[in-house]
PDB file of N, CA and C in Angstrom:
ATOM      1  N   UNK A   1     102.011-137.685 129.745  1.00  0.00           N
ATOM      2  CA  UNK A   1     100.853-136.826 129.646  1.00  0.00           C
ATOM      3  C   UNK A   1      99.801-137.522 128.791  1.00  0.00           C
ATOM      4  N   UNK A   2      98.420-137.529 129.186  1.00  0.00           N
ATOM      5  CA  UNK A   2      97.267-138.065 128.677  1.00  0.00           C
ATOM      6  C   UNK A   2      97.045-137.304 127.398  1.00  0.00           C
ATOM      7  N   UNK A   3      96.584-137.893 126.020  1.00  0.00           N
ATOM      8  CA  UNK A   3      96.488-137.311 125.059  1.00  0.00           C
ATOM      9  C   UNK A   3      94.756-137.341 125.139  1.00  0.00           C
ATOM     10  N   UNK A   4      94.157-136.253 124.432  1.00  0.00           N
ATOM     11  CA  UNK A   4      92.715-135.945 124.566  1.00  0.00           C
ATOM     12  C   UNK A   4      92.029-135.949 123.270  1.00  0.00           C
ATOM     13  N   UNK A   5      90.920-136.327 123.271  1.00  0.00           N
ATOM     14  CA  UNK A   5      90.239-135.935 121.891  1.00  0.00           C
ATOM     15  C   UNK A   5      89.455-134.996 121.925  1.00  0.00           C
ATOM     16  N   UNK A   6      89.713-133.685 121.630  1.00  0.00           N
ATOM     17  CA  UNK A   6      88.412-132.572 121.696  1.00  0.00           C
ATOM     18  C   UNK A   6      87.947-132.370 120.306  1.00  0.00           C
ATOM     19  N   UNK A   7      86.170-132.435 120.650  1.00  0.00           N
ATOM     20  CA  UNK A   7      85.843-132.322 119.233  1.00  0.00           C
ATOM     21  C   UNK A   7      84.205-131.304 119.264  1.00  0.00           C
ATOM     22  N   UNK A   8      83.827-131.541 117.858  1.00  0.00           N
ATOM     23  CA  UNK A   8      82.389-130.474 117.908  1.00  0.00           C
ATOM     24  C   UNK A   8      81.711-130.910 116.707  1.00  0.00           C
ATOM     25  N   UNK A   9      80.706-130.396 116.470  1.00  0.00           N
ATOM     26  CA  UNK A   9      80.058-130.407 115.007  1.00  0.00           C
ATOM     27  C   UNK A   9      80.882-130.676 113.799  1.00  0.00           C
ATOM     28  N   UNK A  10      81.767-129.231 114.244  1.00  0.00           N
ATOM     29  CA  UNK A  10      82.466-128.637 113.093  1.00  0.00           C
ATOM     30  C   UNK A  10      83.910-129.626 112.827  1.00  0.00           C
ATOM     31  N   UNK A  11      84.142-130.349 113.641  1.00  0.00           N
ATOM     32  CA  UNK A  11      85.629-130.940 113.560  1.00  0.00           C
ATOM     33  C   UNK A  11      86.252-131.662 115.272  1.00  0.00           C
ATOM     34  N   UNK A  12      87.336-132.153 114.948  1.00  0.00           N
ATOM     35  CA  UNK A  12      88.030-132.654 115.905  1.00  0.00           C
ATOM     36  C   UNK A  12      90.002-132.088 115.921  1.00  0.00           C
ATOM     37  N   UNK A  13      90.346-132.427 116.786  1.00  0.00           N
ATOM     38  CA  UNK A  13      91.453-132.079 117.318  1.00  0.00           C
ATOM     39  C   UNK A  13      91.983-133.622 117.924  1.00  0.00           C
ATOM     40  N   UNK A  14      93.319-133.877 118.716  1.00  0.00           N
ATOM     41  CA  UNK A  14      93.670-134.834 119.079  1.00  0.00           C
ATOM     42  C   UNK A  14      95.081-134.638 119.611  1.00  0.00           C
ATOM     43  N   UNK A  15      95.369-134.095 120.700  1.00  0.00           N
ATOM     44  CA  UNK A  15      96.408-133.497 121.382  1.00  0.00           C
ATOM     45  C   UNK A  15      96.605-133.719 122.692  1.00  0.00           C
ATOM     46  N   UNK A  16      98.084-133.425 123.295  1.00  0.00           N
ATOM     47  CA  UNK A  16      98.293-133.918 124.812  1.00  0.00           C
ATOM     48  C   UNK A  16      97.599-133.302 125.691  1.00  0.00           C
ATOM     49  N   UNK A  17      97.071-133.342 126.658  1.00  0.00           N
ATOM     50  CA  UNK A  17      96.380-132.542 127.684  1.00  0.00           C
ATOM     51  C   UNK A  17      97.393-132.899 129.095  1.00  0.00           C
ATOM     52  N   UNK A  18      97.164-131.685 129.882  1.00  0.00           N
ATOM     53  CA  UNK A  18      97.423-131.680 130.953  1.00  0.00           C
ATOM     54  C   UNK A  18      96.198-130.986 131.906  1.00  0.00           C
ATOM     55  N   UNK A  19      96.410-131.596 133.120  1.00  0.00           N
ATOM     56  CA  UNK A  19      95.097-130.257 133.873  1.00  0.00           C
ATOM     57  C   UNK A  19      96.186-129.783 134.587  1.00  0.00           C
ATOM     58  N   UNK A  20      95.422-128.055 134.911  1.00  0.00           N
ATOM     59  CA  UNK A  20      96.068-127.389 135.678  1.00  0.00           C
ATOM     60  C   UNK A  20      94.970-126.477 136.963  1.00  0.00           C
ATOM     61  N   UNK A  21      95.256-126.244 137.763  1.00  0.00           N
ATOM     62  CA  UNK A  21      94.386-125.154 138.924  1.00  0.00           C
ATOM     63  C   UNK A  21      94.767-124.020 138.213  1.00  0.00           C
ATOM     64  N   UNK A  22      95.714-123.474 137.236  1.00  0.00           N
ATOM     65  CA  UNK A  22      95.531-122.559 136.779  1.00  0.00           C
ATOM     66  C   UNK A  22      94.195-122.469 135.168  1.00  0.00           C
ATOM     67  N   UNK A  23      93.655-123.492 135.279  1.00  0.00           N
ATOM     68  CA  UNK A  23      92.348-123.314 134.195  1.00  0.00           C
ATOM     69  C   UNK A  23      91.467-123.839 134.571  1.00  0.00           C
ATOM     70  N   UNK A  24      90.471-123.016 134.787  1.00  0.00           N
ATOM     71  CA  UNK A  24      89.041-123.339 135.390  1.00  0.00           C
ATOM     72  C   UNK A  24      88.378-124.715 134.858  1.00  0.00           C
ATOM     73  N   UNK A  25      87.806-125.236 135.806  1.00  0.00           N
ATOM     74  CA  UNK A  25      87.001-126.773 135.708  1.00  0.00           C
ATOM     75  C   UNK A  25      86.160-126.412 134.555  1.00  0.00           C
ATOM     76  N   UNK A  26      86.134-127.277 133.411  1.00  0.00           N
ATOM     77  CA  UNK A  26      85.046-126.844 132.335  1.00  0.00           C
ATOM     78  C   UNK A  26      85.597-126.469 131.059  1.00  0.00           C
ATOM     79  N   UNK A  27      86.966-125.905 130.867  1.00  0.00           N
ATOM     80  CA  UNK A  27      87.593-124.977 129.980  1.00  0.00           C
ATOM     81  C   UNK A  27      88.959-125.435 129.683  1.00  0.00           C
ATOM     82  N   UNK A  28      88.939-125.782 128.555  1.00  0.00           N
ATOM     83  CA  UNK A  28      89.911-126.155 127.466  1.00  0.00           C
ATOM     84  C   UNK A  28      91.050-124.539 127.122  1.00  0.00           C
ATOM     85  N   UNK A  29      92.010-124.680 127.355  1.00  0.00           N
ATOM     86  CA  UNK A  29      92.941-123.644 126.688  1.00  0.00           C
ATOM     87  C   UNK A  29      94.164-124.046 126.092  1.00  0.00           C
ATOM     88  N   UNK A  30      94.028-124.194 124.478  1.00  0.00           N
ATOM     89  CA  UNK A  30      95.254-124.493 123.559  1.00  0.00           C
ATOM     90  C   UNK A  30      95.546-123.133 122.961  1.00  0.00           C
ATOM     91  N   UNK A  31      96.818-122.557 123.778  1.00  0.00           N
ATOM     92  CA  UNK A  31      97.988-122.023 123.450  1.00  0.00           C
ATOM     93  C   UNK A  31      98.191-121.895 122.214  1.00  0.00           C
ATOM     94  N   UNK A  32      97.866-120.173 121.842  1.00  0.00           N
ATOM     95  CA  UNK A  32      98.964-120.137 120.380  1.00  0.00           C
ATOM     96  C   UNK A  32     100.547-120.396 120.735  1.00  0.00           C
ATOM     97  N   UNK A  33     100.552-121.139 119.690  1.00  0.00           N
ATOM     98  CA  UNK A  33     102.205-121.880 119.239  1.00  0.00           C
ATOM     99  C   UNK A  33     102.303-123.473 119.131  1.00  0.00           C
ATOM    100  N   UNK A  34     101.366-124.134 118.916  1.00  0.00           N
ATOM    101  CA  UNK A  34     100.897-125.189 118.354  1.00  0.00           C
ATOM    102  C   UNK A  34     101.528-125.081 117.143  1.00  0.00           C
ATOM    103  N   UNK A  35     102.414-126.353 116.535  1.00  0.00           N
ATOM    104  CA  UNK A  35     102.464-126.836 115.411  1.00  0.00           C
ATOM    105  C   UNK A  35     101.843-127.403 114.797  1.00  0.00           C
ATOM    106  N   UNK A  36     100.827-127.673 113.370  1.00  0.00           N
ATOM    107  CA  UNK A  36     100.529-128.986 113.035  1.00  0.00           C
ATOM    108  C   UNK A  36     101.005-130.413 113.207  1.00  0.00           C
ATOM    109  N   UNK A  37     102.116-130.065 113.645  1.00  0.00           N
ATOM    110  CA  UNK A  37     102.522-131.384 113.718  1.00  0.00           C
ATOM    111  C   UNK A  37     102.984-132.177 115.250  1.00  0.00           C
ATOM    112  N   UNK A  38     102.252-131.091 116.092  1.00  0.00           N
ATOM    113  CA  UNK A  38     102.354-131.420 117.435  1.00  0.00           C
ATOM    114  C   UNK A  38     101.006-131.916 118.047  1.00  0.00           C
ATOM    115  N   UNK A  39      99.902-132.143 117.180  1.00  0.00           N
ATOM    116  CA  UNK A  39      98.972-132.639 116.968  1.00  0.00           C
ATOM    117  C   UNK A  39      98.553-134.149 116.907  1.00  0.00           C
ATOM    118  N   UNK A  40      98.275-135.001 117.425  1.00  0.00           N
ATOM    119  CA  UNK A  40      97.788-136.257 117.176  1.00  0.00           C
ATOM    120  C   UNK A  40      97.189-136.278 115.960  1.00  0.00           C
ATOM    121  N   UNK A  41      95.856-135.758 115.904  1.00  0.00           N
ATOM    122  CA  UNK A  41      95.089-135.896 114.519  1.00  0.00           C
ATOM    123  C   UNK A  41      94.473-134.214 114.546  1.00  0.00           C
ATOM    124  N   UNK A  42      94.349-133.312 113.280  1.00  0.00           N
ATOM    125  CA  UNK A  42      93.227-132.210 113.241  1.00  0.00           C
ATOM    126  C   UNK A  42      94.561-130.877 113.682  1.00  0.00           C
ATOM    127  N   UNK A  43      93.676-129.805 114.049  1.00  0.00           N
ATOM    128  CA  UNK A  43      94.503-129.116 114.714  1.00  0.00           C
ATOM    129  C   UNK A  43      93.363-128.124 115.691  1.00  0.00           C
ATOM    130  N   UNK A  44      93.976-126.931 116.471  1.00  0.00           N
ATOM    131  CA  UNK A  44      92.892-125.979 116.529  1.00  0.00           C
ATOM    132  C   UNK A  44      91.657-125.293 115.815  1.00  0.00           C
ATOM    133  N   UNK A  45      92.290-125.438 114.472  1.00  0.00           N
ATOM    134  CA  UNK A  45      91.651-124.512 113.327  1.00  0.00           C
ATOM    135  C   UNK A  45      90.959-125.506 113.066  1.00  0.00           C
ATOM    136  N   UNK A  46      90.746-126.485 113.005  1.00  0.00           N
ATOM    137  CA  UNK A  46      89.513-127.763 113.299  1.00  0.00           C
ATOM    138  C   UNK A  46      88.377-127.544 113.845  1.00  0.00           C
ATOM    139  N   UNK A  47      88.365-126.034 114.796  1.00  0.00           N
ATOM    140  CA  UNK A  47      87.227-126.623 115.799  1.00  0.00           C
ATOM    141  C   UNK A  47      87.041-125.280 115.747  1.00  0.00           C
ATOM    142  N   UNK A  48      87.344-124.269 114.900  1.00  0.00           N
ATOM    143  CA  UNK A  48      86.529-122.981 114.669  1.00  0.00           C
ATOM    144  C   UNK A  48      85.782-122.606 113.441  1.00  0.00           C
ATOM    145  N   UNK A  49      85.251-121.535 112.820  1.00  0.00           N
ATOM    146  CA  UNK A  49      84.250-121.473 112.332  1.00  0.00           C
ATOM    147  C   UNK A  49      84.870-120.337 111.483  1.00  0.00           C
ATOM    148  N   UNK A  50      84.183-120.159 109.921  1.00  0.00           N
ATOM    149  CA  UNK A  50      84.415-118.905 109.144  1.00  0.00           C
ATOM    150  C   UNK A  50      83.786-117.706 109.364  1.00  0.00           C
ATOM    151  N   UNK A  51      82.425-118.151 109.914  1.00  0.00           N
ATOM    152  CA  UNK A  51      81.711-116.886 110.273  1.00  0.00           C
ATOM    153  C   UNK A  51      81.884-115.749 110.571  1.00  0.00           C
ATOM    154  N   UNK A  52      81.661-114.757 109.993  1.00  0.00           N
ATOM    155  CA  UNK A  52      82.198-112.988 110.127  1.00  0.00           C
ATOM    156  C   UNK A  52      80.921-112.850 111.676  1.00  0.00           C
ATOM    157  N   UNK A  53      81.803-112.742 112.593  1.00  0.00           N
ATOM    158  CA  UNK A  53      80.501-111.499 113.593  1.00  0.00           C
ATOM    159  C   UNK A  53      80.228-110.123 113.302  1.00  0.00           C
ATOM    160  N   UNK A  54      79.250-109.522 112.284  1.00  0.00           N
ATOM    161  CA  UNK A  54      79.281-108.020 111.886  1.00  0.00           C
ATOM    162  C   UNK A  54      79.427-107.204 113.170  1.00  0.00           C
ATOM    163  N   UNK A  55      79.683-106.879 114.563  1.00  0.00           N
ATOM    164  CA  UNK A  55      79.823-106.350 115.451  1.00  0.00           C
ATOM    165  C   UNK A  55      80.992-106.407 115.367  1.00  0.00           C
ATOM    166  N   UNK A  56      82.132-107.538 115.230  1.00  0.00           N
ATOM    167  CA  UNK A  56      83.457-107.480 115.533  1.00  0.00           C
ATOM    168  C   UNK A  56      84.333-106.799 114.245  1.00  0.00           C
ATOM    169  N   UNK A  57      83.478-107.011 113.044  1.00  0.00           N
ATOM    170  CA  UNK A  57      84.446-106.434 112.129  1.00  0.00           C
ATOM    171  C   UNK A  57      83.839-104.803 112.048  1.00  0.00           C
ATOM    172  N   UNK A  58      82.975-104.203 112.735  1.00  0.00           N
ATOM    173  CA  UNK A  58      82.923-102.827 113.291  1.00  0.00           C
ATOM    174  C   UNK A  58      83.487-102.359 114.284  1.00  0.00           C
ATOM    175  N   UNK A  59      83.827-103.281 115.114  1.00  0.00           N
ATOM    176  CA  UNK A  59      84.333-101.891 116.122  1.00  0.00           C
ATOM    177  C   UNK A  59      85.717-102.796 116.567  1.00  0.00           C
ATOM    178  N   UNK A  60      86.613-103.854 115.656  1.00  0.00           N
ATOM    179  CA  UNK A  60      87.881-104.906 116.557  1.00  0.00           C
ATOM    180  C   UNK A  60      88.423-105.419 115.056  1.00  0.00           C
ATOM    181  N   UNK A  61      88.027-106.736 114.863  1.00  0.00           N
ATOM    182  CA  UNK A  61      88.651-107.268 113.796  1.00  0.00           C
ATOM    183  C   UNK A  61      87.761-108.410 113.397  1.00  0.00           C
ATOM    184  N   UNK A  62      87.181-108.790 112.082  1.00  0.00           N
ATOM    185  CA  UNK A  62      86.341-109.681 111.744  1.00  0.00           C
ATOM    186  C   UNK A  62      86.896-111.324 112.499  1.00  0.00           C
ATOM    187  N   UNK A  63      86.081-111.861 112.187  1.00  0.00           N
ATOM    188  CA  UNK A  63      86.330-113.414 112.130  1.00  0.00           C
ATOM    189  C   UNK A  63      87.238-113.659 114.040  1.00  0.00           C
ATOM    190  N   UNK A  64      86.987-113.032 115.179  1.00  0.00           N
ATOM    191  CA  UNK A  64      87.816-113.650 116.103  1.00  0.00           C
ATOM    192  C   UNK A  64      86.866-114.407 116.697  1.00  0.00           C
ATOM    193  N   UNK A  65      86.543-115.752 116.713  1.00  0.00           N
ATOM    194  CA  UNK A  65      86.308-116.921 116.701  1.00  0.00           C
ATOM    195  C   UNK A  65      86.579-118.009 117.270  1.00  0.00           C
ATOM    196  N   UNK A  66      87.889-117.893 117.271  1.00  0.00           N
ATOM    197  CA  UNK A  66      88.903-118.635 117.953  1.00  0.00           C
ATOM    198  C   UNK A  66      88.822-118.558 119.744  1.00  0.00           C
ATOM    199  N   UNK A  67      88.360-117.441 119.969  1.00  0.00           N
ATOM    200  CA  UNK A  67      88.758-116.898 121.140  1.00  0.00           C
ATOM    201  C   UNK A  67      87.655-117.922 121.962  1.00  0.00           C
ATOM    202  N   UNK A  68      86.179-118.612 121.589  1.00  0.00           N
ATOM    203  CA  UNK A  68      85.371-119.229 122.476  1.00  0.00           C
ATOM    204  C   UNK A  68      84.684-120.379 121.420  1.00  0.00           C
ATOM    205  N   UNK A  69      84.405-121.221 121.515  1.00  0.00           N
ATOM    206  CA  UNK A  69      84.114-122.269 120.945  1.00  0.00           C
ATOM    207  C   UNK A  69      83.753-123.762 122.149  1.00  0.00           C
ATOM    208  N   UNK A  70      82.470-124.110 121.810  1.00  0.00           N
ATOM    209  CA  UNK A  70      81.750-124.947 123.027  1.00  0.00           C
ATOM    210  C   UNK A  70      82.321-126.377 122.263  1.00  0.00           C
ATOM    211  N   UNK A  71      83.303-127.190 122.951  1.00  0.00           N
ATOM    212  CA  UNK A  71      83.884-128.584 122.677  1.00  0.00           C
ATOM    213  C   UNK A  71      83.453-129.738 123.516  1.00  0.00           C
ATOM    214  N   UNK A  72      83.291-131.160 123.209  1.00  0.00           N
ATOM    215  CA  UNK A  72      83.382-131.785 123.850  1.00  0.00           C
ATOM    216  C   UNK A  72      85.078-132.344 124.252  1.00  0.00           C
ATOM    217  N   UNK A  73      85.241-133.193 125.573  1.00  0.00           N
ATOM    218  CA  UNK A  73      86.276-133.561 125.611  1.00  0.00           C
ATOM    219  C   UNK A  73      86.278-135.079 126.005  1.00  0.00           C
ATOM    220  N   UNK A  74      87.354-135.986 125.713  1.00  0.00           N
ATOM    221  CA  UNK A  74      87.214-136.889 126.390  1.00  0.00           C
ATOM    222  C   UNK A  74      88.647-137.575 126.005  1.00  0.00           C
ATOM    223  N   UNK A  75      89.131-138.578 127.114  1.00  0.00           N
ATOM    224  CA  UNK A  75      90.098-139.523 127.271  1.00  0.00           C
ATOM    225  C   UNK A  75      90.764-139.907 125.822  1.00  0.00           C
ATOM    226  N   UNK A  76      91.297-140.029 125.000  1.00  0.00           N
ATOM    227  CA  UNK A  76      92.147-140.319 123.866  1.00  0.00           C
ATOM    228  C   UNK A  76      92.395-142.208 124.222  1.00  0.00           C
ATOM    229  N   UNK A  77      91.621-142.652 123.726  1.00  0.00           N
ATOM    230  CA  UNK A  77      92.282-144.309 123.861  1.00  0.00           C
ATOM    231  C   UNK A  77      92.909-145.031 122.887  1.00  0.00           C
ATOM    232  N   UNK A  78      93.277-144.288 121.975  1.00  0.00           N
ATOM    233  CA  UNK A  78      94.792-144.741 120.849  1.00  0.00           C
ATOM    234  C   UNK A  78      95.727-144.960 121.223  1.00  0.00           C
ATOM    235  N   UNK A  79      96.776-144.967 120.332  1.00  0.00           N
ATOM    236  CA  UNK A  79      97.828-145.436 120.663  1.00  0.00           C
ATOM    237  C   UNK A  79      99.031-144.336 121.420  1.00  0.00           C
TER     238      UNK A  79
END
């Protein structure tokens, strides 16, 4: 499996990728149940943000963040 570098402003990540027809062309989906240490370099929490949305901590739960985040991706050419 091809390892990937996804990254952003805020940080980078560095993990195996696979593609699937079950995830739309365009869209990255890392699975809760990630270890840190199943990680190349970084982790998920790399590539999100502290920011409170005052809408979400009214009517859901502050800080969900996680859920969309705009990444670049590309080929991993390490080792």
């Amino acid at each position: 499996m091809p390892a990937s570098a996804i990254f952003l402003d805020r940080g980078r990540t560095t993990l195996k990728a696979r593609l699937s027809e079950g995830v739309r062309p365009g869209v990255v989906n890392i699975s809760e149940g990630w270890w840190i240490e199943q990680f190349k370099e970084g982790s998920v929490n790399h590539l999100t943000h502290d920011v409170i949305n005052p809408v979400q901590a009214i009517i859901y739960e502050p800080n969900m963040h996680m859920n969309d985040v705009a990444v670049e991706v590309v080929r991993y050419e390490g080792e």
